[in-house]
C-alpha atoms as a PDB file:
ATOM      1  CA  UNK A   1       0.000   0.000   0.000  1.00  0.00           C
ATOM      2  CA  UNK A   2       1.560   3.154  -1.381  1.00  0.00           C
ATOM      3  CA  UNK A   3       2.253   5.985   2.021  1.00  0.00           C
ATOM      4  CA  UNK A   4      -0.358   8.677  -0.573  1.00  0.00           C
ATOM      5  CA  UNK A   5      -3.218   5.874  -0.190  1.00  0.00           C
ATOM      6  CA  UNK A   6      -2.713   5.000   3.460  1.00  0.00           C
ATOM      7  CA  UNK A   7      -2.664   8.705   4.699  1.00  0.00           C
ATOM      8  CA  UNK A   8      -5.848   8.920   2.460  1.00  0.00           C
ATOM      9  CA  UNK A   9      -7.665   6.364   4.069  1.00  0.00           C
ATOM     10  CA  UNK A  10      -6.095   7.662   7.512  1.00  0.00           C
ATOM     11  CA  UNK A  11      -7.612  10.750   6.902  1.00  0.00           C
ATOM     12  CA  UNK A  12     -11.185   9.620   6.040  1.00  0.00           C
ATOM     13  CA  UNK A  13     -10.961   7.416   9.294  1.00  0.00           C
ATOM     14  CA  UNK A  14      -9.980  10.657  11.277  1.00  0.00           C
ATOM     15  CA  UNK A  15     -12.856  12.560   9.435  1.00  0.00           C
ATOM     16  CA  UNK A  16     -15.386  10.484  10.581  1.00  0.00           C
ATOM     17  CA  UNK A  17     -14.309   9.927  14.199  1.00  0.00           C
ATOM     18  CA  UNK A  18     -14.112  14.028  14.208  1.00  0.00           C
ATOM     19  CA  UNK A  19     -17.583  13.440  13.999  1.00  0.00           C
ATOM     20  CA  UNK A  20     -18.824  11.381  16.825  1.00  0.00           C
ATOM     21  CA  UNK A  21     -20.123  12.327  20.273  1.00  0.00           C
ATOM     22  CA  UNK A  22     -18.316  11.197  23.378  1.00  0.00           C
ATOM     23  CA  UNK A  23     -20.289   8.356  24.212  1.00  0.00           C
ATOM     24  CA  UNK A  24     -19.983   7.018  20.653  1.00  0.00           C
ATOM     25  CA  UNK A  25     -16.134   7.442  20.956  1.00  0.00           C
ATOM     26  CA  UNK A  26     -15.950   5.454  24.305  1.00  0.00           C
ATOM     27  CA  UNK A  27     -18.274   2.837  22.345  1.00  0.00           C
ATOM     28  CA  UNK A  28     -16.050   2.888  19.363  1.00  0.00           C
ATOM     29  CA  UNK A  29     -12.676   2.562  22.107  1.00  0.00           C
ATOM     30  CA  UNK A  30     -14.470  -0.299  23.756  1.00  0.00           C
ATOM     31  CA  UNK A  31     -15.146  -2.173  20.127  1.00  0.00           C
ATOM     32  CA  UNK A  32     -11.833  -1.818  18.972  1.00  0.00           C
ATOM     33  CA  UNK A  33     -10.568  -3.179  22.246  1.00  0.00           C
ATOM     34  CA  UNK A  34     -12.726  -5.933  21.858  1.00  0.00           C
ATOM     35  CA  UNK A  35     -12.253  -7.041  18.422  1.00  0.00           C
ATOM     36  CA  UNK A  36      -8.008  -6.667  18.418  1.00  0.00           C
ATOM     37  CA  UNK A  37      -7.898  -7.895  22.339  1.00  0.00           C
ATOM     38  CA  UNK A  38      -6.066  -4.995  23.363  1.00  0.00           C
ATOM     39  CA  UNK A  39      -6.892  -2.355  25.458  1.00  0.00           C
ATOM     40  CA  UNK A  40      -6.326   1.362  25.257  1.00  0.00           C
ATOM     41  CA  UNK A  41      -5.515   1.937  29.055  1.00  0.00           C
ATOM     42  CA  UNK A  42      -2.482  -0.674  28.320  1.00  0.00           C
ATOM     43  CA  UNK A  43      -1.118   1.128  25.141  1.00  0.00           C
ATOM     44  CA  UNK A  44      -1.342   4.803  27.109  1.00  0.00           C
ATOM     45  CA  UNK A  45       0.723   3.522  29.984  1.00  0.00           C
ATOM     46  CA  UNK A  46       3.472   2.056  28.088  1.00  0.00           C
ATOM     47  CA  UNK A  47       3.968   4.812  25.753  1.00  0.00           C
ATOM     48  CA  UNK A  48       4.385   7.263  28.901  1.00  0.00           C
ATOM     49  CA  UNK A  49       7.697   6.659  29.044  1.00  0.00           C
ATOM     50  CA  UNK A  50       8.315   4.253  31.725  1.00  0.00           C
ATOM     51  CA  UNK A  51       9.679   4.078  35.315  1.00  0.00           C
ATOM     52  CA  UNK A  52       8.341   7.623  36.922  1.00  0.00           C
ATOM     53  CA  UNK A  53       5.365   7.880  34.805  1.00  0.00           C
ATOM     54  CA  UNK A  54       3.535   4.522  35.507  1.00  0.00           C
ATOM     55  CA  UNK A  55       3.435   4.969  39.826  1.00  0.00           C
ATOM     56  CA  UNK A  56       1.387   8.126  39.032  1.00  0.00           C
ATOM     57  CA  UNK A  57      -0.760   6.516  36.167  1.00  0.00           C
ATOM     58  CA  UNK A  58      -1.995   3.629  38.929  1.00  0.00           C
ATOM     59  CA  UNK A  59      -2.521   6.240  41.598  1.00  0.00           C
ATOM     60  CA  UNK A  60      -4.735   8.493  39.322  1.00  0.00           C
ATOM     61  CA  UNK A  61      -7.782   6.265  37.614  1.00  0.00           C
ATOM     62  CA  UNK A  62      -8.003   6.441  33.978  1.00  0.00           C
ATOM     63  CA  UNK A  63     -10.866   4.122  33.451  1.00  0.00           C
ATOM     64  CA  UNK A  64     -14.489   5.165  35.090  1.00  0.00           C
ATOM     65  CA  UNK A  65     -17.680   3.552  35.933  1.00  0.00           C
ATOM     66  CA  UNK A  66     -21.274   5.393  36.409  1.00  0.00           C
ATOM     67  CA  UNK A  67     -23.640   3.193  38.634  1.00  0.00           C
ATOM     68  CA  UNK A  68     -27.635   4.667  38.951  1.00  0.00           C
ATOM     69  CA  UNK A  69     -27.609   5.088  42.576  1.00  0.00           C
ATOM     70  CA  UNK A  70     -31.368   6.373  43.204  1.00  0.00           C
ATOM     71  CA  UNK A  71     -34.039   7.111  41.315  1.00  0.00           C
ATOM     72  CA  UNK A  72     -37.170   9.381  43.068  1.00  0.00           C
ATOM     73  CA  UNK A  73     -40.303   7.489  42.482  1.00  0.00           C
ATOM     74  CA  UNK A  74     -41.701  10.806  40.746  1.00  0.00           C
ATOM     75  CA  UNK A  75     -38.624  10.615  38.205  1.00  0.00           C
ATOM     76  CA  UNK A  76     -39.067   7.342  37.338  1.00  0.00           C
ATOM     77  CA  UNK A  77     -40.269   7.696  34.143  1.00  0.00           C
ATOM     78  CA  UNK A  78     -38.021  10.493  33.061  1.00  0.00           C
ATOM     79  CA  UNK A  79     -34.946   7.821  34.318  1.00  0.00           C
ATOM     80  CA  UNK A  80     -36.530   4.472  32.538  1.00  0.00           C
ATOM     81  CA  UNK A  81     -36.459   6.808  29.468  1.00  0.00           C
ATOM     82  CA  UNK A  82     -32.797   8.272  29.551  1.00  0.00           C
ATOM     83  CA  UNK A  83     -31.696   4.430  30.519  1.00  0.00           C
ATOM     84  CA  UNK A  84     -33.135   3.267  27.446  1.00  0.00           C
ATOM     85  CA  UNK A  85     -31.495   5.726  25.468  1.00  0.00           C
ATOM     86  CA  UNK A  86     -28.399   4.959  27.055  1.00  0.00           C
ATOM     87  CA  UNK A  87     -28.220   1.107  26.613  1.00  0.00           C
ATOM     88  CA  UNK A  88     -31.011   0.041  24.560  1.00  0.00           C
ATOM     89  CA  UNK A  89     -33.111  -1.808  26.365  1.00  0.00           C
ATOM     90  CA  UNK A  90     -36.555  -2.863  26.244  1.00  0.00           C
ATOM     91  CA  UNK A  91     -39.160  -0.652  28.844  1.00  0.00           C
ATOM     92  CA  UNK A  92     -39.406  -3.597  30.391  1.00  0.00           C
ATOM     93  CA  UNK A  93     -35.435  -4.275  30.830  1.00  0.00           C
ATOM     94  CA  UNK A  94     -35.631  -0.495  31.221  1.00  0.00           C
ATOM     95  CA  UNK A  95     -38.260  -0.468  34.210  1.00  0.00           C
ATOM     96  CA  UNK A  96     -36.246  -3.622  35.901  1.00  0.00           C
ATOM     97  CA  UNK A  97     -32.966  -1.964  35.875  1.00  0.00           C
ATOM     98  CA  UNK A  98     -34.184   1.266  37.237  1.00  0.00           C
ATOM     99  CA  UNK A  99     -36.298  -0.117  39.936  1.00  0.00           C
ATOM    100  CA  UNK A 100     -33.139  -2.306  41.203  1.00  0.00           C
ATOM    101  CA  UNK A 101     -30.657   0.475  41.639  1.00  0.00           C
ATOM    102  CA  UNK A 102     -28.126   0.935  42.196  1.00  0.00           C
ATOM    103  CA  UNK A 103     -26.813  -0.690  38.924  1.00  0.00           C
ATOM    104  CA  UNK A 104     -23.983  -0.551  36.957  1.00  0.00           C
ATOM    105  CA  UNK A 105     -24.814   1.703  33.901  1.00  0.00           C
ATOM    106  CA  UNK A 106     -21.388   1.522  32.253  1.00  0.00           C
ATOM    107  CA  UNK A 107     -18.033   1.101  32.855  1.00  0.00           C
ATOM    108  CA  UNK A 108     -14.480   1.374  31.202  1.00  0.00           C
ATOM    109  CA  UNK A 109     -15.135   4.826  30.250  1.00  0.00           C
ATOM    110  CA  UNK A 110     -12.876   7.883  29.790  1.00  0.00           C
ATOM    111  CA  UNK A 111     -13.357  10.355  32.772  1.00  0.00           C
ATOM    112  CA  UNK A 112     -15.354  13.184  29.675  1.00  0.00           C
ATOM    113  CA  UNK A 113     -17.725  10.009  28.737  1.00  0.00           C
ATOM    114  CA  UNK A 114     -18.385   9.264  32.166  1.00  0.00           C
ATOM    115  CA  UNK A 115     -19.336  13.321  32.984  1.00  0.00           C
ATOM    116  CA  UNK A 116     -21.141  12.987  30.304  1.00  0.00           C
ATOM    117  CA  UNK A 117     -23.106   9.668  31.338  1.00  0.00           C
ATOM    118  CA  UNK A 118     -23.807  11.075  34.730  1.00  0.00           C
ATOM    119  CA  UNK A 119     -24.869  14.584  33.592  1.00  0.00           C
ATOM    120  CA  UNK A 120     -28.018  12.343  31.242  1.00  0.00           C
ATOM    121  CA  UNK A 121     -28.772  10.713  34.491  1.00  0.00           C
ATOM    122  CA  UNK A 122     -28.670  13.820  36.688  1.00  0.00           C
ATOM    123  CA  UNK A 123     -30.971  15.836  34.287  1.00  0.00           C
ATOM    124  CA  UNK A 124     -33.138  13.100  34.421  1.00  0.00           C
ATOM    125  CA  UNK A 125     -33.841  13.514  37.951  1.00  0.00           C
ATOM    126  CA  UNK A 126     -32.348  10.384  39.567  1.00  0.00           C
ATOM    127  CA  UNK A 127     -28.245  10.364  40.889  1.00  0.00           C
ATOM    128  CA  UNK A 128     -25.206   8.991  39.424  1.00  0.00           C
ATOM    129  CA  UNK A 129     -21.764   7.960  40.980  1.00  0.00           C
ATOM    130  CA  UNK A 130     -18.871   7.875  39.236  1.00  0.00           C
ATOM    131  CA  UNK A 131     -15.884   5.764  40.212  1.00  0.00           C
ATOM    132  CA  UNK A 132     -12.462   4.737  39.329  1.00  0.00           C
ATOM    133  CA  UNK A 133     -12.871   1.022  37.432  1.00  0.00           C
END
């Protein structure tokens, strides 16, 4: 493959990932991860430049989880909508996981996604935690 046709095709790639919303980026992170068995997190650590970078990388999480805490029985509607929105589910799935919180909404994400995540499920009327994965 000549260098002109894979900065081309580099370039469309970039173009289109310009183009997607945070969430969508974490999704797209956590597919690549999954279909070349790496994982991002790894790559960033060992590219830091060793010895004095990697104590600070493990004391400092890079990876977050958002778990529904609580939902207000008079937000419960506004909640079962934003989680289907969020993961896709059914109402029904929907209704089930917002009646047992506190669930696990999603995790491995990138400290912006997560902000983001928790800032849908704030507006909503219900709370959020974020953690360190």
């Amino acid at each position: 493959m000549s260098e002109a046709v894979a900065n081309s095709k580099l370039s469309q790639i970039i173009d289109s990932v310009k183009t997607l919303t945070v969430l969508e980026l974490s999704d797209l992170v956590h597919a690549l991860e999954k279909e070349f068995g790496v994982s991002a997190a790894a790559v960033a650590v060992a590219s830091s430049g060793g010895g004095g970078a990697a104590p600070a990388a493990a004391e400092a999480p890079t990876v977050f989880k958002v778990t529904l805490v609580e939902v207000p029985p008079e937000k419960k509607i506004q909640a079962i909508k934003i989680i289907r929105e969020i993961l896709g589910l059914g109402l029904a799935d929907a209704k089930g996981f917002v009646e047992g919180a506190p669930k696990l909404v999603k995790d491995g994400l990138e400290k912006a996604a997560a902000d983001e995540l928790a800032k849908k499920i704030t507006d909503a009327g219900a709370k959020a935690k974020i953690e360190g994965a």
